[in-house]
N, C-alpha and C. Protein backbone atom coordinates (compact mmCIF):
# COMPACT_ATOMS: atom_id res chain seq x y z
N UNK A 1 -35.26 67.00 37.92
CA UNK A 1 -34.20 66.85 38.89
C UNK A 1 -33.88 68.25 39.39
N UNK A 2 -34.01 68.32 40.54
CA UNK A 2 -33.68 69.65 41.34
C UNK A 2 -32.16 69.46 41.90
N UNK A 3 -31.79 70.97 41.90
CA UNK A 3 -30.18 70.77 42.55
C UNK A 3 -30.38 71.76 43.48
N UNK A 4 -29.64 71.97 44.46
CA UNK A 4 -29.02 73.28 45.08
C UNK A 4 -27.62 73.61 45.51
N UNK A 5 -27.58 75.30 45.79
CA UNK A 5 -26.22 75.75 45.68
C UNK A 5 -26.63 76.34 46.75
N UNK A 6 -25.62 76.66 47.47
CA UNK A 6 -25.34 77.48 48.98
C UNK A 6 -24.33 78.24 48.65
N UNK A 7 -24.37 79.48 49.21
CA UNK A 7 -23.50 80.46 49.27
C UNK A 7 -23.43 80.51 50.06
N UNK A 8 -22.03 81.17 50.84
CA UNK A 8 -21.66 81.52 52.64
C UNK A 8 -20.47 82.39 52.14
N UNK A 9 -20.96 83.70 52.90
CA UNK A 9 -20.10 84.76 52.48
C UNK A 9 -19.66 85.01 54.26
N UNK A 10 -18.65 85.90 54.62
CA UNK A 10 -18.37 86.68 55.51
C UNK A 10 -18.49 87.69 55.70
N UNK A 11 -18.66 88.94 56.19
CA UNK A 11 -18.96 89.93 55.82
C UNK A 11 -18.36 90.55 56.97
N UNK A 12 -17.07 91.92 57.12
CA UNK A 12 -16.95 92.57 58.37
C UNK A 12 -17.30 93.97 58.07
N UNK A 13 -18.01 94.22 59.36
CA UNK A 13 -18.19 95.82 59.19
C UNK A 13 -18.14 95.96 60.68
N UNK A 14 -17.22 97.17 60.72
CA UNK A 14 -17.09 98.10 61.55
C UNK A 14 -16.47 96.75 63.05
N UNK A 15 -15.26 95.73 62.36
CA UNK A 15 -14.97 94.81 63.61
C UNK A 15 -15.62 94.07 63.73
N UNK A 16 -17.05 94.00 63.61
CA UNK A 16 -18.56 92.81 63.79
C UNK A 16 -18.04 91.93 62.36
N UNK A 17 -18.27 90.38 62.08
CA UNK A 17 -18.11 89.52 61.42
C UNK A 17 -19.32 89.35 61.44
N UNK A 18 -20.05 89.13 60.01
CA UNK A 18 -21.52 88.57 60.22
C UNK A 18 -21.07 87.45 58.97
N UNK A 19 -22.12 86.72 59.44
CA UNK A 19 -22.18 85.19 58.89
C UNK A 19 -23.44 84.95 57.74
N UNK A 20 -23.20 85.46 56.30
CA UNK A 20 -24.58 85.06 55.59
C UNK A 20 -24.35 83.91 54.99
N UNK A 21 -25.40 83.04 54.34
CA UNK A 21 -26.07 81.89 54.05
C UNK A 21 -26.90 82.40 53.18
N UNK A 22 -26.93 81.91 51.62
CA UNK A 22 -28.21 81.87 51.32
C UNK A 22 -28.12 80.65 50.40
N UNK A 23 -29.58 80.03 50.02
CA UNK A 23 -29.54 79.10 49.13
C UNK A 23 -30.36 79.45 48.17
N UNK A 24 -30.50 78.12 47.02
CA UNK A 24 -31.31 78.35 46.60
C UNK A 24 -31.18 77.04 44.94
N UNK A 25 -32.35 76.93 44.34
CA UNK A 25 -32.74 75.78 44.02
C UNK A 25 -32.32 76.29 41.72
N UNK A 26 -32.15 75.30 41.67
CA UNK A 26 -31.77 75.50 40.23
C UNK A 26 -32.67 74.06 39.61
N UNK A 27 -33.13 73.87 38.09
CA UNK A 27 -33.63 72.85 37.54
C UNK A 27 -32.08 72.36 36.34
N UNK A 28 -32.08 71.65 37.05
CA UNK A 28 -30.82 70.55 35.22
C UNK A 28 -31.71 70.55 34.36
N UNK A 29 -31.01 71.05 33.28
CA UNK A 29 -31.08 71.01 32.25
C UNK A 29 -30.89 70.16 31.12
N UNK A 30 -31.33 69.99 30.15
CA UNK A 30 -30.39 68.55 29.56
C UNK A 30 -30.20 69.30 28.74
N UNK A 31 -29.22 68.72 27.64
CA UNK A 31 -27.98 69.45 26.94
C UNK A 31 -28.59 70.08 25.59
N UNK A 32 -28.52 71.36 25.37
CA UNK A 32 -28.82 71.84 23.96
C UNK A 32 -29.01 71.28 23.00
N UNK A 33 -30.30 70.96 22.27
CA UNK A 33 -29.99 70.31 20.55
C UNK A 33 -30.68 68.86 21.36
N UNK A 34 -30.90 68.47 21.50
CA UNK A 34 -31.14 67.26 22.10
C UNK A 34 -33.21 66.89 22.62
N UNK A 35 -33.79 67.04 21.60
CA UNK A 35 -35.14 66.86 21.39
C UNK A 35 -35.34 65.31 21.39
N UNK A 36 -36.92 65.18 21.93
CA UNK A 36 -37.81 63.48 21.83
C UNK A 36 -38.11 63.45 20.57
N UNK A 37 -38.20 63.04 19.56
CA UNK A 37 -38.63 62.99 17.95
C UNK A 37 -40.25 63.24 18.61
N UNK A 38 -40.84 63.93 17.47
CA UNK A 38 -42.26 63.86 17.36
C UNK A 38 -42.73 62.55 16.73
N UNK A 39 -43.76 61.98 17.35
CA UNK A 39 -44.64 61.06 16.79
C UNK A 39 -45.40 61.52 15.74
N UNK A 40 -45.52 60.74 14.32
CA UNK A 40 -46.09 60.74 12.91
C UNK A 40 -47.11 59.77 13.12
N UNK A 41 -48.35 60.44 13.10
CA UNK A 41 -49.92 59.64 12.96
C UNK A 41 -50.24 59.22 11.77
N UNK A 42 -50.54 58.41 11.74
CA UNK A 42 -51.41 57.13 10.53
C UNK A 42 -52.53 57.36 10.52
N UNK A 43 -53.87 57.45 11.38
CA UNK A 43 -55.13 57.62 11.76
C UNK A 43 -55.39 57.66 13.07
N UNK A 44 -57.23 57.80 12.86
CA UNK A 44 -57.75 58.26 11.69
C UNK A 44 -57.35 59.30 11.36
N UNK A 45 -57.58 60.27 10.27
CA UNK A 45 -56.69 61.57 9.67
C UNK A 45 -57.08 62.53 10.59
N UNK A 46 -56.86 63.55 10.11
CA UNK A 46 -56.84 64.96 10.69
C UNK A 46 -58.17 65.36 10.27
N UNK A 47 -59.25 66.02 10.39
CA UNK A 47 -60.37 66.32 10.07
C UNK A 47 -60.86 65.38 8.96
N UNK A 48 -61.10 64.17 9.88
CA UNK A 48 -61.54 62.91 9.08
C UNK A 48 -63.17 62.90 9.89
N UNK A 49 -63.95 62.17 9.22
CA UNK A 49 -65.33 61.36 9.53
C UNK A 49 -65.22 60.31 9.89
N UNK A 50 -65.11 59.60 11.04
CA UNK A 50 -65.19 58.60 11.74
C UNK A 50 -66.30 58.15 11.56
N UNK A 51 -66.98 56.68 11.18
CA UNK A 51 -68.31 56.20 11.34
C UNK A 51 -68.16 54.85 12.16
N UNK A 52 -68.99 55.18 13.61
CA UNK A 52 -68.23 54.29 14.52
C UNK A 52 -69.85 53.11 14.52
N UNK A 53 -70.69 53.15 13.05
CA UNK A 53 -71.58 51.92 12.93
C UNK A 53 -71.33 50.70 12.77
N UNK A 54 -71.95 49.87 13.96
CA UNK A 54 -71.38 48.56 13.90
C UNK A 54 -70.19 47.97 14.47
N UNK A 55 -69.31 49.50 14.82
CA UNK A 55 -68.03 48.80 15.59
C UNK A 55 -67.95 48.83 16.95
N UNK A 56 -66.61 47.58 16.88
CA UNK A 56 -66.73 48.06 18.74
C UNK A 56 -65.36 48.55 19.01
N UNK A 57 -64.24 48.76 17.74
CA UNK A 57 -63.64 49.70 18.38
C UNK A 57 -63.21 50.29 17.29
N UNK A 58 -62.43 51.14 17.46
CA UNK A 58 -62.03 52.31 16.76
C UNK A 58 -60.35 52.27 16.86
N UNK A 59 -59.66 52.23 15.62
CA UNK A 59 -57.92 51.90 15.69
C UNK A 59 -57.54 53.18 15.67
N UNK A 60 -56.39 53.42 16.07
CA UNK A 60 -55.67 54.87 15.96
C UNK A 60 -54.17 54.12 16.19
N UNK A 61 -53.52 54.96 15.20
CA UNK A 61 -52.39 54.16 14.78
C UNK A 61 -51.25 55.30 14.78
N UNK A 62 -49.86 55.09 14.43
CA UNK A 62 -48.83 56.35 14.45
C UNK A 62 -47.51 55.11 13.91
N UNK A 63 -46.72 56.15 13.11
CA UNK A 63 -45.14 55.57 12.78
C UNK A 63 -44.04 55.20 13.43
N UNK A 64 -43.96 54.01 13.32
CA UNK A 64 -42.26 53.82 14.48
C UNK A 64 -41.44 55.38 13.98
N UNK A 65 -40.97 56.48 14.94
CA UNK A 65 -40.56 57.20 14.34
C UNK A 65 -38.84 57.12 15.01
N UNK A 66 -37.88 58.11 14.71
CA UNK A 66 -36.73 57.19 15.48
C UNK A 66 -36.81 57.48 16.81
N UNK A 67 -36.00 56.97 17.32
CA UNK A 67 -35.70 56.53 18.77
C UNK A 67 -35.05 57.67 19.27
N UNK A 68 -35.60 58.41 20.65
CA UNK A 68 -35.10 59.16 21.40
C UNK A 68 -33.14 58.78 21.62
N UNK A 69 -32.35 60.17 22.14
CA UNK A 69 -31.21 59.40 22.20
C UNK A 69 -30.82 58.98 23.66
N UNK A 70 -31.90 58.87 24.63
CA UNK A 70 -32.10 57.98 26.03
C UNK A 70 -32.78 56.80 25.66
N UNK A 71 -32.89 56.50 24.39
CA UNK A 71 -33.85 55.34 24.42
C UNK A 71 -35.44 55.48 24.21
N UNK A 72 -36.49 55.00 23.92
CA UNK A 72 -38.12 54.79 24.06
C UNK A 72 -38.46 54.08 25.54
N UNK A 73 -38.73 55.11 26.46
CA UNK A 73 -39.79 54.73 27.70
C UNK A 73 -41.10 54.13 27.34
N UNK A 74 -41.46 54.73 26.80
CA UNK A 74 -43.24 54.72 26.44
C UNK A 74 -43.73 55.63 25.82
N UNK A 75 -45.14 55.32 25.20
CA UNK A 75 -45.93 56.43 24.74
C UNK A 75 -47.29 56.43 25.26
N UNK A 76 -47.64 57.87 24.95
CA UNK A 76 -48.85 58.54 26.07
C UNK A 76 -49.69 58.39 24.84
N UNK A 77 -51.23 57.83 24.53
CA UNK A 77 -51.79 58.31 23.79
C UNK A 77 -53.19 58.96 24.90
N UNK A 78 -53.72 60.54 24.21
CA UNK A 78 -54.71 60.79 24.60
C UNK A 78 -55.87 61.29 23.51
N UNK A 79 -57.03 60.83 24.30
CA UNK A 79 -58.23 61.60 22.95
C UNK A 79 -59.33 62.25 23.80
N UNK A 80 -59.49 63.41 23.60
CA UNK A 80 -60.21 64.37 24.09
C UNK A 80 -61.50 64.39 23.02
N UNK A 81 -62.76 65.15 24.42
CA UNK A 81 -63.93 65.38 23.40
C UNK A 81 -63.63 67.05 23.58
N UNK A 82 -63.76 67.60 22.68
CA UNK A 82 -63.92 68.89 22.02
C UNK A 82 -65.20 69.50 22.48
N UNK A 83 -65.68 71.28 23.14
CA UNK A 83 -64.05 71.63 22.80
C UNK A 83 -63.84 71.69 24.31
N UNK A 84 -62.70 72.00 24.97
CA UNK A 84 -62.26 71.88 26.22
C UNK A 84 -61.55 70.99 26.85
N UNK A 85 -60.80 70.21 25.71
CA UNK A 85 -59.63 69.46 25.81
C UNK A 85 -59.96 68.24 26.96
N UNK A 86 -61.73 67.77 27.30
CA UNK A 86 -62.47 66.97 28.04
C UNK A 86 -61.86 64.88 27.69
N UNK A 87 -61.19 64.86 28.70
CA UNK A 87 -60.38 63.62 28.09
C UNK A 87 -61.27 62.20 28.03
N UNK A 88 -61.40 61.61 27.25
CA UNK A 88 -61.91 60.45 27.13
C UNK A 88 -61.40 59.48 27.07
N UNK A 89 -60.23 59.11 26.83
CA UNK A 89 -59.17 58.22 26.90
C UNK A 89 -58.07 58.78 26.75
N UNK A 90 -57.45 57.74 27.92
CA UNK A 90 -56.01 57.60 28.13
C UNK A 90 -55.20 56.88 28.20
N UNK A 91 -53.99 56.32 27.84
CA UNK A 91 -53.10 55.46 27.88
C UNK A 91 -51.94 54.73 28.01
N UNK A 92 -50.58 54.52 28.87
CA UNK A 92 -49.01 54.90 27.96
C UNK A 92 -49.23 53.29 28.09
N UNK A 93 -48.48 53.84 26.57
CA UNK A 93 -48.42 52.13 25.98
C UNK A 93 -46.82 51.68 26.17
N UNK A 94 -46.50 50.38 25.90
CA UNK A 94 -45.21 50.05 25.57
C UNK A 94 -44.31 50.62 24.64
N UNK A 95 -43.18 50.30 24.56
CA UNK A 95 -42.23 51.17 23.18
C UNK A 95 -42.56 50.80 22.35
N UNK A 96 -42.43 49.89 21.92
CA UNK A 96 -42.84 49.30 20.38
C UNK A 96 -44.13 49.16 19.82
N UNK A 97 -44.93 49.68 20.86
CA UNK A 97 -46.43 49.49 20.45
C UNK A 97 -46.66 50.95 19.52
N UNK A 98 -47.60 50.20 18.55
CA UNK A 98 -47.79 51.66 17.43
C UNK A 98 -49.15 51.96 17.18
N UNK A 99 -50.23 51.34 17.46
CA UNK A 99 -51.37 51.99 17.60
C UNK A 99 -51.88 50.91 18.99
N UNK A 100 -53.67 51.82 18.47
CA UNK A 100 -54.52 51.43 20.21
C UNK A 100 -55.74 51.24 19.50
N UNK A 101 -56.22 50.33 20.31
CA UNK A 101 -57.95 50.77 19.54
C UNK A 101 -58.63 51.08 20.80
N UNK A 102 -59.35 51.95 20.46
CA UNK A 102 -60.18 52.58 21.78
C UNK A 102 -62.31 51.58 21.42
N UNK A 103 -62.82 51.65 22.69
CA UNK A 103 -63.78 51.24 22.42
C UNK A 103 -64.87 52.64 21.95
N UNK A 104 -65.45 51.89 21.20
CA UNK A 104 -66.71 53.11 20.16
C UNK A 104 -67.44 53.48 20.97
N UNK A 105 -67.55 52.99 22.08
CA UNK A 105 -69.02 53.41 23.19
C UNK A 105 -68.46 54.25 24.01
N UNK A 106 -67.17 55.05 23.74
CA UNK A 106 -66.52 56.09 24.53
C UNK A 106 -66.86 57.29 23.01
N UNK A 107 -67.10 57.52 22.17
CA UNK A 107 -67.62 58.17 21.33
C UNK A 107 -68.94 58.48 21.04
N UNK A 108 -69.10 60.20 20.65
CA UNK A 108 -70.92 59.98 20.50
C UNK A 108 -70.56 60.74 19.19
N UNK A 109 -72.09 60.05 18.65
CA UNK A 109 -72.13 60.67 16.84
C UNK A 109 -72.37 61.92 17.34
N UNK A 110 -71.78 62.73 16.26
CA UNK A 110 -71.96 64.51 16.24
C UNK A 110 -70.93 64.98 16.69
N UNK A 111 -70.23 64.70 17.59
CA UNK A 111 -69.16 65.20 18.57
C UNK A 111 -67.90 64.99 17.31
N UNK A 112 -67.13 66.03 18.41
CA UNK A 112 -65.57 66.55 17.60
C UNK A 112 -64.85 66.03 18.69
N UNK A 113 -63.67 65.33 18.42
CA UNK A 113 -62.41 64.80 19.16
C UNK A 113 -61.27 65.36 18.85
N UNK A 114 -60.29 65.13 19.75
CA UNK A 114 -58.85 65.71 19.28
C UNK A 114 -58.32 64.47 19.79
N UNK A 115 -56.92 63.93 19.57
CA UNK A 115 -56.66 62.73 19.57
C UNK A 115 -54.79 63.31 19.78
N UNK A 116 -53.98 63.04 20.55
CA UNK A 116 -52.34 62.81 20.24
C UNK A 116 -51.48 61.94 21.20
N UNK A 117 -50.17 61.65 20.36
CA UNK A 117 -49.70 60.71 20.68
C UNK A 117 -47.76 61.39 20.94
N UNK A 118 -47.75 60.98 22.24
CA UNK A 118 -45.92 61.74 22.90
C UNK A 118 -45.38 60.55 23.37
N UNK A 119 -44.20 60.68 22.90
CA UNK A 119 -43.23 59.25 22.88
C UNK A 119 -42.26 59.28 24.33
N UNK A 120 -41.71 59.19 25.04
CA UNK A 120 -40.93 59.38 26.85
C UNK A 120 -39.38 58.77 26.25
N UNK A 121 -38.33 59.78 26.51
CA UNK A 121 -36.99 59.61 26.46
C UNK A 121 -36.60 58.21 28.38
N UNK A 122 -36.27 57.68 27.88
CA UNK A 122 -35.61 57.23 29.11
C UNK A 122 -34.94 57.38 29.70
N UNK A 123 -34.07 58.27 29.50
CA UNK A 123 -32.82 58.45 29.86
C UNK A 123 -32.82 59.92 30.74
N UNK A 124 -34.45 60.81 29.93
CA UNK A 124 -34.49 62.10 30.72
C UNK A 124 -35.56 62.28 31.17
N UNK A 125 -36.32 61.30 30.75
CA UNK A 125 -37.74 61.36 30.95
C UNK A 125 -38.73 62.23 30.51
N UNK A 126 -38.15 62.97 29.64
CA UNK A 126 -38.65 64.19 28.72
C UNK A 126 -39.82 63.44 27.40
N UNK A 127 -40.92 64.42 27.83
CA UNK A 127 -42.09 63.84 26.41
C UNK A 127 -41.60 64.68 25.08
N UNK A 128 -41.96 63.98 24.10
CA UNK A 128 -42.08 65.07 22.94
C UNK A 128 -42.79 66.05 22.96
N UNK A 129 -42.25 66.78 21.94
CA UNK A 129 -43.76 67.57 21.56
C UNK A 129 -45.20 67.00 20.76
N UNK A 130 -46.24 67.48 20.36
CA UNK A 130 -46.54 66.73 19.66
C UNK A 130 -47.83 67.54 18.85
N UNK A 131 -48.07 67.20 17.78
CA UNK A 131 -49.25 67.36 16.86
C UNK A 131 -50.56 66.69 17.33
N UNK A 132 -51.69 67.75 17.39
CA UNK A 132 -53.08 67.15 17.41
C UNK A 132 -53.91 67.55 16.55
N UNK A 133 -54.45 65.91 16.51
CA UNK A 133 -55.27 65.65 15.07
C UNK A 133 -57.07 65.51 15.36
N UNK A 134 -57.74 66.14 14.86
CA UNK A 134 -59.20 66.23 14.99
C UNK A 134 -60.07 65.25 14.39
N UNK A 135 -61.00 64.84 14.62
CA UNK A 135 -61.97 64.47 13.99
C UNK A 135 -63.28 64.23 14.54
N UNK A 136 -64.45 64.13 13.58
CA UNK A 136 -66.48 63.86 13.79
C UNK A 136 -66.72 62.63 14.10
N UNK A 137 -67.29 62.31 14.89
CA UNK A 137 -67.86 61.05 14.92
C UNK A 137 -68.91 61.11 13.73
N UNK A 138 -69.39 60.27 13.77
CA UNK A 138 -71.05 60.24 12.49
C UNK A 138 -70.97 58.84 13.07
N UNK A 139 -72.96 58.51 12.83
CA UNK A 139 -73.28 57.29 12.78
C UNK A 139 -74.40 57.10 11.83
N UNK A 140 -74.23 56.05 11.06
CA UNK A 140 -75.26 55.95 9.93
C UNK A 140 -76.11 54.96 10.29
């Protein structure tokens, strides 16, 4: 949310009245102390071995954690292929939704992923912060 303020000053010199104007743009702030909870992941772990043989999808899961104090908008889940933060899936899910399963044929054995999950205040529309969790594909 953008605001602006105008100033209008007068100014006399020497009998001449000059007329300034200036503006200019400020961002609101929302109120001190007032953070999105971080989302707590379930899976797969943090430098875990994924073996995506035989499946067709792959679960990734996280903790009801508490509730923003605007409320739960949604959550963003993303999973990147490594390294270069190269996105492979993306998602915002509903509030109450707590994991996703992604399909396995978006994964290749050998490869490294990074995977995280940011919860949306409603009220400010502010994401969390959030923790990212790694892991290998393998296929046997």
């Amino acid at each position: 949310m953008k605001r602006f303020i105008v100033i209008a000053a007068v100014l006399i010199l020497g009998g001449a009245a000059f007329f300034l104007l200036c503006a200019g743009g400020f961002s609101a702030q929302r109120a001190p102390g007032i953070m999105v909870p971080r989302v707590a992941y379930i899976g797969p772990g943090n430098d875990s071995v994924v073996d995506v043989t035989g499946k067709d999808k792959i679960p990734f899961s996280w903790q009801p954690v508490p509730i923003p104090s605007g409320n739960r908008n949604s959550y963003r889940f993303l999973l990147n292929k490594e390294p270069g933060y190269n996105t492979v899936y993306k998602q915002t899910l509903e509030p109450n939704v707590f994991s996703i399963d992604v399909p396995s044929d978006k994964l290749e054995a050998g490869c490294r992923y990074s995977w995280y999950v940011k919860q949306r205040d409603d009220r400010t529309f502010d994401w969390s912060l959030y923790d990212i969790w790694y892991f290998n594909v393998a296929k046997k």
